[in-house]
Protein backbone atom coordinates (compact mmCIF):
# COMPACT_ATOMS: atom_id res chain seq x y z
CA UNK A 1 138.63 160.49 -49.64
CA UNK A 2 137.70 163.39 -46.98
CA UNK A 3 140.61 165.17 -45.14
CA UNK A 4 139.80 163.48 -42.02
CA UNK A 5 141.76 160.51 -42.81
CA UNK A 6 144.90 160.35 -41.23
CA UNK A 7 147.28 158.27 -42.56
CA UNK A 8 149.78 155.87 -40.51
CA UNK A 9 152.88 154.47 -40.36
CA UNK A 10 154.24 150.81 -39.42
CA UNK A 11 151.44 149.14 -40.52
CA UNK A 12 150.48 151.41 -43.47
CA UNK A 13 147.08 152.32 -42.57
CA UNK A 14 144.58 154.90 -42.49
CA UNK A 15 142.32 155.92 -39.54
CA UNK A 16 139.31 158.09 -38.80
CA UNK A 17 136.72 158.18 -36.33
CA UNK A 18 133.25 159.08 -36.85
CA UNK A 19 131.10 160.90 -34.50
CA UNK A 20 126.91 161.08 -34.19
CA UNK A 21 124.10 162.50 -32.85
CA UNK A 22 122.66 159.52 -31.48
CA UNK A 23 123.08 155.74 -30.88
CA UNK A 24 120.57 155.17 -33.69
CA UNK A 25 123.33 157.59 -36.27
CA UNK A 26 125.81 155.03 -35.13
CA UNK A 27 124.04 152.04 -35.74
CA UNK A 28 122.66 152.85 -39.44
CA UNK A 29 126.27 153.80 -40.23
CA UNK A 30 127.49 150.60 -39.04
CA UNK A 31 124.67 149.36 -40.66
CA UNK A 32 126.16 150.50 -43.84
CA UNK A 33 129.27 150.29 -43.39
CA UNK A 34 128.60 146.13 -43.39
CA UNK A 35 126.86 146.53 -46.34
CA UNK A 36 129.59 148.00 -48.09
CA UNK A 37 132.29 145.59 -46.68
CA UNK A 38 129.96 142.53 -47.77
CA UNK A 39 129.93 144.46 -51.29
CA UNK A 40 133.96 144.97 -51.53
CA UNK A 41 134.53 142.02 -49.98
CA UNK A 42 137.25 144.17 -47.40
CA UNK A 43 136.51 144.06 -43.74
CA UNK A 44 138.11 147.06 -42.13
CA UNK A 45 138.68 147.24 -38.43
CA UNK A 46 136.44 148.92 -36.32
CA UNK A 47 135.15 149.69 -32.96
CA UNK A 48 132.84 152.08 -31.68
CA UNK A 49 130.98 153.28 -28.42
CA UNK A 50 127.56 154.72 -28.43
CA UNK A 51 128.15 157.97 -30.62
CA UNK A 52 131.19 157.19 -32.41
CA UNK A 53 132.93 154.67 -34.60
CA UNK A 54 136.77 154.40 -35.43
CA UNK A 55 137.88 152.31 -38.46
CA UNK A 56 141.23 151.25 -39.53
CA UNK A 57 141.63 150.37 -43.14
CA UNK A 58 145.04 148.43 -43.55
CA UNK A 59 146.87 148.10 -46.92
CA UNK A 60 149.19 144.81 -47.79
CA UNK A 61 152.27 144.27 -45.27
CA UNK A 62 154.39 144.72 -48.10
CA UNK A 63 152.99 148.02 -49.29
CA UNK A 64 154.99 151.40 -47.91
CA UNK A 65 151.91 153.95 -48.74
CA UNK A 66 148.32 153.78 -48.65
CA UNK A 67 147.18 152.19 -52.00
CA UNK A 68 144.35 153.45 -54.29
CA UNK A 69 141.55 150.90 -53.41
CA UNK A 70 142.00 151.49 -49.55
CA UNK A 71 141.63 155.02 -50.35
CA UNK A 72 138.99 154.59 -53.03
CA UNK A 73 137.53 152.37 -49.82
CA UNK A 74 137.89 155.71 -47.32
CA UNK A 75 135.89 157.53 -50.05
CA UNK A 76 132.86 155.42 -49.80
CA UNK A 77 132.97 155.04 -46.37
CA UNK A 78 132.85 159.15 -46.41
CA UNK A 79 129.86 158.70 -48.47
CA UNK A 80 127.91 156.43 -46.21
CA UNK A 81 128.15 159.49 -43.42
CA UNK A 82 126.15 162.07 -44.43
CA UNK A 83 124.13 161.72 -40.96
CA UNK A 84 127.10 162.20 -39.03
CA UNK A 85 126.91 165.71 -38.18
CA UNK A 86 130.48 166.05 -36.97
CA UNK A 87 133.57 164.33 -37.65
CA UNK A 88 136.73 164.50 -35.92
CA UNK A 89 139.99 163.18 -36.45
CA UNK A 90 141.73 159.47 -35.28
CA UNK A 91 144.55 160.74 -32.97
């Protein structure tokens, strides 16, 4: 998992937001990233304009830190953005 993950309290959570070149970046990320939520079987929130997307990636209600898979999650999702020339953090 990439140091642009920000983690968050009350929900536990992590956030980051992508940004692209192009809408056609975004859309084979998203692309992607719905791939890999079919795959885990995890559907993280998202939302996203024409050059970015933000995703939210929520552990159990119960849980007081991030847990492993939502991290091991983040890390994929880091993998599946090579394209994305810059990334900046969720604030």
């Amino acid at each position: 998992m990439s140091e642009h993950w920000k983690v968050r309290k009350r929900p536990v959570r992590l956030e980051r937001r992508f940004e692209f070149e192009s809408y056609d970046d975004t859309r084979d990320f998203l692309d992607l990233a719905a791939e890999l939520a079919e795959k885990e079987d995890y559907y993280p929130d998202m939302s996203f304009g024409r050059t970015h997307v933000s995703i939210t990636l929520k552990s159990e209600e119960e849980e007081s830190e991030v847990n492993e898979n939502i991290k091991r999650y983040a890390a994929m999702l880091d993998d599946l953005a090579p394209a994305a020339p810059r990334t900046i953090d969720a604030s």
